[in-house]
Protein backbone atom coordinates (compact mmCIF):
# COMPACT_ATOMS: atom_id res chain seq x y z
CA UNK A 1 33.18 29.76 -11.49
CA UNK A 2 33.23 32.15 -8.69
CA UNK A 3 36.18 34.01 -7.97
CA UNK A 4 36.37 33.38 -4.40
CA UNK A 5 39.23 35.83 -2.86
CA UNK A 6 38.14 38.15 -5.27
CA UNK A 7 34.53 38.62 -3.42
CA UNK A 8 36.61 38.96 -0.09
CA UNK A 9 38.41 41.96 -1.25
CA UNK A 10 37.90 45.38 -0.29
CA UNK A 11 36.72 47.72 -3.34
CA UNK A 12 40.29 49.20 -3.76
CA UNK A 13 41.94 45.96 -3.60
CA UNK A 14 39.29 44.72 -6.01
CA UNK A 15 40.26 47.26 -8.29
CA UNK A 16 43.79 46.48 -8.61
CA UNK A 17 42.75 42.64 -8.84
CA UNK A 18 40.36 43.84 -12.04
CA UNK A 19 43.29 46.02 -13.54
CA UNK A 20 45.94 43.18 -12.83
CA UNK A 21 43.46 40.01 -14.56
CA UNK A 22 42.87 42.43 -17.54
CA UNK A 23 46.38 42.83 -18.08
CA UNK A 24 47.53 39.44 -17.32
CA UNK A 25 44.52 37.81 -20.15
CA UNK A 26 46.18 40.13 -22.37
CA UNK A 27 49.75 39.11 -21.86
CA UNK A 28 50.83 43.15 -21.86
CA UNK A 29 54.16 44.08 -21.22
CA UNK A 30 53.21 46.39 -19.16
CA UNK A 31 50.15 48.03 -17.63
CA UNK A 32 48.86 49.85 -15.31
CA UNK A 33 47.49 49.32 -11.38
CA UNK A 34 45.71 51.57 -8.98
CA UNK A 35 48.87 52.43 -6.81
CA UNK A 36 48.78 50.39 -3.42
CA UNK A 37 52.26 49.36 -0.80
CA UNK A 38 54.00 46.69 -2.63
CA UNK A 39 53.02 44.05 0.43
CA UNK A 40 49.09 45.03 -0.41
CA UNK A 41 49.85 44.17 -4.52
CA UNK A 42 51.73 40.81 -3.75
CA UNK A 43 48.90 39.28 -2.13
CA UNK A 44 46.45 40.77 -4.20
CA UNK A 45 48.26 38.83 -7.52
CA UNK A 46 49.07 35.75 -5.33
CA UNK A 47 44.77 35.67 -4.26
CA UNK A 48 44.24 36.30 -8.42
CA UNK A 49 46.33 33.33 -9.51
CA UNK A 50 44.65 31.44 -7.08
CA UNK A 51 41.14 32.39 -8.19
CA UNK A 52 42.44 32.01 -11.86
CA UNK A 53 44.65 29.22 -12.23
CA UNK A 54 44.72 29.75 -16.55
CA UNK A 55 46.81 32.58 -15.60
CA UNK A 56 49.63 29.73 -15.42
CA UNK A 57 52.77 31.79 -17.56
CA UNK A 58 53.40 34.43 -14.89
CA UNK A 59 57.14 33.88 -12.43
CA UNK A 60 57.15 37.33 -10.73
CA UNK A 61 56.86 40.95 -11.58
CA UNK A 62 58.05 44.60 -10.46
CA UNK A 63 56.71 48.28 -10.60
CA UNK A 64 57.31 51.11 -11.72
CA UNK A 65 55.93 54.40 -10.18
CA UNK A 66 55.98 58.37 -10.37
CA UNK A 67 55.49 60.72 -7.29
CA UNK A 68 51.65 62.06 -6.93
CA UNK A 69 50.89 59.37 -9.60
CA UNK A 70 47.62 57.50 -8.82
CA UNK A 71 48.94 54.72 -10.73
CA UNK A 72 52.17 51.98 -10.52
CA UNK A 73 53.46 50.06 -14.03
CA UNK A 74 53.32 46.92 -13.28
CA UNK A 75 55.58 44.85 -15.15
CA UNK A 76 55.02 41.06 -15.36
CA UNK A 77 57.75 38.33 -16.11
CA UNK A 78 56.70 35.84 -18.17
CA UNK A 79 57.40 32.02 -18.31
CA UNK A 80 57.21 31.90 -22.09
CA UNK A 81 57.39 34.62 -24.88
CA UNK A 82 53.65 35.34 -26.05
CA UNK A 83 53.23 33.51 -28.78
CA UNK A 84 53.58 30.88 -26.55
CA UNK A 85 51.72 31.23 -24.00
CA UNK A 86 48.89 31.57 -26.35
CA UNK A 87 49.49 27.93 -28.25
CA UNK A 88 50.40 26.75 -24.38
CA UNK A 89 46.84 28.07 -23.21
CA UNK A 90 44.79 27.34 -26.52
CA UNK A 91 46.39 23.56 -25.63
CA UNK A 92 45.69 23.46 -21.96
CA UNK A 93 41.82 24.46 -22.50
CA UNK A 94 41.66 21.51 -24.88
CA UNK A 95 43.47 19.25 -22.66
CA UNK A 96 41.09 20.09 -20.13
CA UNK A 97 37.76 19.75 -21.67
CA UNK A 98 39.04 16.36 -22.83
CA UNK A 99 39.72 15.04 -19.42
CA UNK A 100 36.97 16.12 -17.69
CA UNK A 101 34.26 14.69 -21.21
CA UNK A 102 33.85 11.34 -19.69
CA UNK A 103 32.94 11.98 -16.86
CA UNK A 104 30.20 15.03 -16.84
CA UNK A 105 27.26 13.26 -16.44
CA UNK A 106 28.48 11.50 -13.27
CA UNK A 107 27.87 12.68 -9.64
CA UNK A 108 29.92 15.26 -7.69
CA UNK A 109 31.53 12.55 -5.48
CA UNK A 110 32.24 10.45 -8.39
CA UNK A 111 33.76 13.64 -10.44
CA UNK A 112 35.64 14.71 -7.53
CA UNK A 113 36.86 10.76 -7.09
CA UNK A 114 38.04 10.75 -10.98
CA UNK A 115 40.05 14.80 -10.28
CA UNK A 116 41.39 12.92 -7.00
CA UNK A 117 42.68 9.26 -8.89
CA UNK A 118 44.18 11.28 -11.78
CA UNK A 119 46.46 13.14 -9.75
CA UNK A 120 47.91 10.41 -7.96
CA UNK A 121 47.75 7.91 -10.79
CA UNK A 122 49.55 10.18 -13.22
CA UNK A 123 51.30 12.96 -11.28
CA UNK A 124 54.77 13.12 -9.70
CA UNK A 125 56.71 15.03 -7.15
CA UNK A 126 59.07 17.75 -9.15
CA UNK A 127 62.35 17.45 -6.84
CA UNK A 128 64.05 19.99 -9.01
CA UNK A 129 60.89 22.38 -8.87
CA UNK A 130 60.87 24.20 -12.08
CA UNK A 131 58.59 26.96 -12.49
CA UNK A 132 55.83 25.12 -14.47
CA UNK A 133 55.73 22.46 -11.87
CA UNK A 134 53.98 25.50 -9.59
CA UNK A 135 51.52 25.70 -12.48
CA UNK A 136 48.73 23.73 -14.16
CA UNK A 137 51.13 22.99 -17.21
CA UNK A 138 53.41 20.72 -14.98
CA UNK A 139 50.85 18.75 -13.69
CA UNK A 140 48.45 18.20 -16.86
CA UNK A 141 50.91 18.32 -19.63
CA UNK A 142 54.21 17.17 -18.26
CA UNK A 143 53.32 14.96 -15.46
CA UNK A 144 55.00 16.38 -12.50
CA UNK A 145 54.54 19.43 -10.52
CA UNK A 146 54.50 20.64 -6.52
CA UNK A 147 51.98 21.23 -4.59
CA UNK A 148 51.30 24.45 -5.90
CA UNK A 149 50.59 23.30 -9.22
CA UNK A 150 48.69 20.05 -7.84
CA UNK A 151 45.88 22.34 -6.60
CA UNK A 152 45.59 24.46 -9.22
CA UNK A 153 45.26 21.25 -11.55
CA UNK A 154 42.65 20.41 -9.16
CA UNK A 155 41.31 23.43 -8.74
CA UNK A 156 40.75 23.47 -12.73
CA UNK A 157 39.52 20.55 -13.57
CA UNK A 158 36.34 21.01 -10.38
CA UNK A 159 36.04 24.44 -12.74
CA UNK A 160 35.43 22.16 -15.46
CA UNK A 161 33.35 20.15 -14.21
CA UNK A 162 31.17 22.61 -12.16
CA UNK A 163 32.53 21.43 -8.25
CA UNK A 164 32.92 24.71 -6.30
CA UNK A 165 37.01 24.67 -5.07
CA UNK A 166 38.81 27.13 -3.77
CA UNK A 167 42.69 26.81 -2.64
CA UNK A 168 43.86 27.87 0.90
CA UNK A 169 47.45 28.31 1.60
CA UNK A 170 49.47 27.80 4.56
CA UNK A 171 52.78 28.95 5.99
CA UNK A 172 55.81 27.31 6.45
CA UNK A 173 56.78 26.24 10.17
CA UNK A 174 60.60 25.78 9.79
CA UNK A 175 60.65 24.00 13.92
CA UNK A 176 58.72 21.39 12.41
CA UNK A 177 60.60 21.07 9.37
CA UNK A 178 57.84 22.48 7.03
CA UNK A 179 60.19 24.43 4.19
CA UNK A 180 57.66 25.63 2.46
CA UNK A 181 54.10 27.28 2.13
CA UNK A 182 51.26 24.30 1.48
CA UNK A 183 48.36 24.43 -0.92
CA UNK A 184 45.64 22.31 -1.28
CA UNK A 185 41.86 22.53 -2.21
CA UNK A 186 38.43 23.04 -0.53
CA UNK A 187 35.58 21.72 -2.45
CA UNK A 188 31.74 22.07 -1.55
CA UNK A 189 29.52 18.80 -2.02
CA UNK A 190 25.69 18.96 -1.43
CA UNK A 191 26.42 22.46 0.65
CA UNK A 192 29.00 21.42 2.60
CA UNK A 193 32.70 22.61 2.77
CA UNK A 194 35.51 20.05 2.71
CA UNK A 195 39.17 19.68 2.60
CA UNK A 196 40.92 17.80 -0.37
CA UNK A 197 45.08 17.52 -0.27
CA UNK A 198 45.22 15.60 -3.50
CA UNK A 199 49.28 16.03 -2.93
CA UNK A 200 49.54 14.70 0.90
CA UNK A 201 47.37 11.68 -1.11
CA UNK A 202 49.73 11.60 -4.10
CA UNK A 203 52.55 11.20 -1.39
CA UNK A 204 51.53 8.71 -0.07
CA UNK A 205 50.27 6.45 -2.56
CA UNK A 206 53.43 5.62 -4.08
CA UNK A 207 53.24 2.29 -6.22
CA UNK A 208 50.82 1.23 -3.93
CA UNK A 209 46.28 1.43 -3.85
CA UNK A 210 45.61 5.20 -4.30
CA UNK A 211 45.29 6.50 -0.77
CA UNK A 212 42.13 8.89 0.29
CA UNK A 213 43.59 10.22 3.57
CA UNK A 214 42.69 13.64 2.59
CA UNK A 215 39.59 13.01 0.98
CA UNK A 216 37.13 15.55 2.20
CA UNK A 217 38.22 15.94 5.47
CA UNK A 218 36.74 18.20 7.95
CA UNK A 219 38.76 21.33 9.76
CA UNK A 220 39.27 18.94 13.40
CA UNK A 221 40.87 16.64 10.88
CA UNK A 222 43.24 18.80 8.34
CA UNK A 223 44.77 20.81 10.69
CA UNK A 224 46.41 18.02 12.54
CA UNK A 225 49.18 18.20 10.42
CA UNK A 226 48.54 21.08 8.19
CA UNK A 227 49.74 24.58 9.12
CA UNK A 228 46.78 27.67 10.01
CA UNK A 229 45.94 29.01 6.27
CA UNK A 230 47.09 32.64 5.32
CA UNK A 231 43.62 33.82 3.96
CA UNK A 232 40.24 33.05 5.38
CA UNK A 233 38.54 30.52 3.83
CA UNK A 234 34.81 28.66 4.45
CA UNK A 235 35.12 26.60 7.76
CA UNK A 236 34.95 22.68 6.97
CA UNK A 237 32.52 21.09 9.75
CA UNK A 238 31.00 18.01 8.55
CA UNK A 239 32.95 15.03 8.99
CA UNK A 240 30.58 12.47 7.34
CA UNK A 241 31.69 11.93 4.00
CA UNK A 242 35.56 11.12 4.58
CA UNK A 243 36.38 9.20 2.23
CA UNK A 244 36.68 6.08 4.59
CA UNK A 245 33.55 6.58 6.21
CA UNK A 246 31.62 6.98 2.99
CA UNK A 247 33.13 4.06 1.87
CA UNK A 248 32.41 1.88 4.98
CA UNK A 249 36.37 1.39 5.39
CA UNK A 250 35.88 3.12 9.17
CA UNK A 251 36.40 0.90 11.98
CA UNK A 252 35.09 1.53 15.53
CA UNK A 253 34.96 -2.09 16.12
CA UNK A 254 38.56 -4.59 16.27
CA UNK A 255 36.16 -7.26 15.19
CA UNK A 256 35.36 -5.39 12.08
CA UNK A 257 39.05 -4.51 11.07
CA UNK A 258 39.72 -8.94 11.29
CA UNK A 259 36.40 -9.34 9.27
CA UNK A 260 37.73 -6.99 6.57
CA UNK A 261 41.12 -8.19 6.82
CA UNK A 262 40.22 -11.55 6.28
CA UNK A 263 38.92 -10.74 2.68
CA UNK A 264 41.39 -8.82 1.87
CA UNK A 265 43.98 -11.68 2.21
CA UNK A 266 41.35 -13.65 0.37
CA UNK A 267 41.47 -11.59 -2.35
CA UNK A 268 45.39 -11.15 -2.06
CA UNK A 269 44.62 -7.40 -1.84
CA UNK A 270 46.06 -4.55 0.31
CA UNK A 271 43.68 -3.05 3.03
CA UNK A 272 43.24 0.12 3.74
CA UNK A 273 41.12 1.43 6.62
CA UNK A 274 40.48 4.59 8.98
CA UNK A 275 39.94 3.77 12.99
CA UNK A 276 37.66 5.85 14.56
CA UNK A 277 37.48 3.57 17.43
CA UNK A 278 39.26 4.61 20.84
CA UNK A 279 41.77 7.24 20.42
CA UNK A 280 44.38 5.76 18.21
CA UNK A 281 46.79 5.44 20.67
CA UNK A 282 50.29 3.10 20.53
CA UNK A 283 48.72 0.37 23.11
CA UNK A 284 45.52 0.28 20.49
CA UNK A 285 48.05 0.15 17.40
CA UNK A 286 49.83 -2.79 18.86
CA UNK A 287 46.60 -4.43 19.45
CA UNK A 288 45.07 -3.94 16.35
CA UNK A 289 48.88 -5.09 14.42
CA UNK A 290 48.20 -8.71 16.70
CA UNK A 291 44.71 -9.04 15.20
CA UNK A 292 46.12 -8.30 11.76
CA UNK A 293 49.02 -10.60 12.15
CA UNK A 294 46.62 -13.49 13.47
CA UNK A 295 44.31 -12.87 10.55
CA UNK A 296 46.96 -13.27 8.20
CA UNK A 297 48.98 -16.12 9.86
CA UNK A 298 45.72 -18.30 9.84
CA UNK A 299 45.95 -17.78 6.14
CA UNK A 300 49.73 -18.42 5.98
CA UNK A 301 50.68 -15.21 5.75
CA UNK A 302 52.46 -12.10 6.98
CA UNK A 303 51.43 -8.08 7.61
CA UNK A 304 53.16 -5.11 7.18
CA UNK A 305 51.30 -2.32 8.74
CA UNK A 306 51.96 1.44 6.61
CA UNK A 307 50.69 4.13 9.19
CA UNK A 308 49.37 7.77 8.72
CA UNK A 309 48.96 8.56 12.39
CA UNK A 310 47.76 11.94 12.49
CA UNK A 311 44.19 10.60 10.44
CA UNK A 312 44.29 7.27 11.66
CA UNK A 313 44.51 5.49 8.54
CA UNK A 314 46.22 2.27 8.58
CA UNK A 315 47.39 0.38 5.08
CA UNK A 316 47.96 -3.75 5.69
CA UNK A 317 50.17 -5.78 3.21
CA UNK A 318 49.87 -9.47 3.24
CA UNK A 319 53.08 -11.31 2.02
CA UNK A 320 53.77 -14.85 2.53
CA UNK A 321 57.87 -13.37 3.98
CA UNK A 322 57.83 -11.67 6.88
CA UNK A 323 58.70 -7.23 6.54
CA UNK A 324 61.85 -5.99 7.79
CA UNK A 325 59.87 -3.70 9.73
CA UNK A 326 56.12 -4.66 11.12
CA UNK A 327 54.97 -1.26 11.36
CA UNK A 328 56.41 1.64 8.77
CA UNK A 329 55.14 5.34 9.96
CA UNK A 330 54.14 7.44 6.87
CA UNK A 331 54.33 11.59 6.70
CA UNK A 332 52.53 12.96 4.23
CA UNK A 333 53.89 16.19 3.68
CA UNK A 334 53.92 18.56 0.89
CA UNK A 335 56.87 16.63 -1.35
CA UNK A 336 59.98 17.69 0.85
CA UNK A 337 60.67 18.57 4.15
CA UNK A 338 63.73 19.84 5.50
């Protein structure tokens, strides 16, 4: 697939991307790259293991370099020795082709859906962040990982399966208690750029229905709580094929939301459902909890209302007890905040 920060590199830069890939593939000790400032090399190997997320055994490096020389050493530090890393990526290619084989005839949206569901049906949150959880080996072979390693999963698997992705990164915003830099994916369907945070999803989805806030969202809609990214990346304009709206599950209408809800608690099933109605405001929450709450008492029945505010997605439980709380206020976030 197209290496996509690659392309957006100046020829110099693209040098020292060329020199640093060879090397890396070859799992050298040592080798070495046109000399650049150390600032200029860092985000030239952080753009590579983005393009390249097989390159999954590398923690950090340093240089070496000689006055007048054209050339710096650069000298990688591995995860594992070699040997290794060789069985580990020999396993991984496998692993992936044998994913992504039952699924290759279907659609884009529907291969996208299945790269989506795995993630947050067999992925969890690494607390203790060990290096492979930044990579694809935490994620598809040990079944945990950040978000780092989420996207690159995601990021190889869409390889796979021929879906254009890229991964944009964000800063960290310590006033708003964001620790850490955020990755997630942009995918293109039918010519079209979208966002996909397969780890705000995985967050939120819990041991409850897989969630699809983040499901090819627009740039209006990701960056209401997602930080500016780093590097430019394609803008995301279309809004129509949200996951919600796609799916019908996008309300404009208060009669619609009852209508839905009521075969939901028919079917003694959670529902899930964006509002794209009047700004989503708390006087329009409240209303729309009373029309949930009358839709389930008529049925015998209690809600508990999970909220995503910043996309307006809304997740009712019906329970024959009434919730501790009416209305719980979910943050996706990247796995920890401060």
């Amino acid at each position: 697939m197209e290496a996509y920060y690659y392309a957006h590199l100046s020829k110099a830069h693209q040098e020292a991307y060329h020199a640093m890939l060879t090397g890396l593939r070859a799992v050298a000790p040592a080798f070495p790259v046109p000399r650049l400032e150390g600032q200029e090399l860092a985000e030239i190997l952080l753009q590579l293991r983005l393009d390249h997320p097989e390159i999954f055994y590398v923690t950090n490096y340093s240089y070496r370099f000689y006055r007048d020389a054209s050339h710096v050493e650069l000298v990688p530090e591995y995860l594992f020795e070699k040997k290794k890393i060789l069985a580990h990526r020999e396993a991984l290619t496998a692993r992936i082709e044998k994913l992504c084989r039952p699924v290759r005839e279907k659609s884009e949206w529907d291969k996208l859906l299945f790269v989506h569901d795995f993630i947050c049906q067999n992925v969890r949150y690494d607390k203790l962040k060990k290096a492979y959880s930044h990579e694809i080996i935490g994620p598809l072979t040990q079944g945990v990982s950040v978000c780092e390693g989420i996207a690159k999963a995601v990021k190889s698997l869409c390889d796979q399966l021929g879906i254009w992705c890229v991964i944009p990164i964000s800063g960290n915003n310590p006033e708003k208690g964001i620790k850490y830099r955020h990755t997630w994916n942009i995918v293109r369907l039918d010519g079209k750029y979208y966002h996909l945070d397969a780890t705000f999803d995985n967050t939120l989805t819990g041991e409850g229905p897989i969630r699809y806030d983040y499901f090819c969202l627009d740039d209006r809609a990701i960056f209401r709580d997602h930080e500016p990214v780093l590097f430019s990346v394609p803008p995301c304009s279309d809004s129509s094929r949200f996951y919600y709206r796609e799916k019908k599950l996008s309300f404009t209408k208060e009669e619609e939301v009852v209508r839905r809800a009521a075969q939901a608690i028919r079917k003694n099933r959670s529902f899930l459902f964006h509002w794209r109605g009047s700004y989503l405001t708390r006087d329009v929450l409240l209303c729309l909890c009373e029309k949930l709450e009358q839709a389930a008492a008529e049925k015998g029945k209690h809600v508990q209302i999970s909220l995503n505010w910043p996309q307006a997605v809304l997740q009712a439980d019906f329970s024959v007890q009434a919730p501790a709380q009416e209305i719980v206020t979910q943050q996706a976030n990247e796995g920890e905040l401060l």
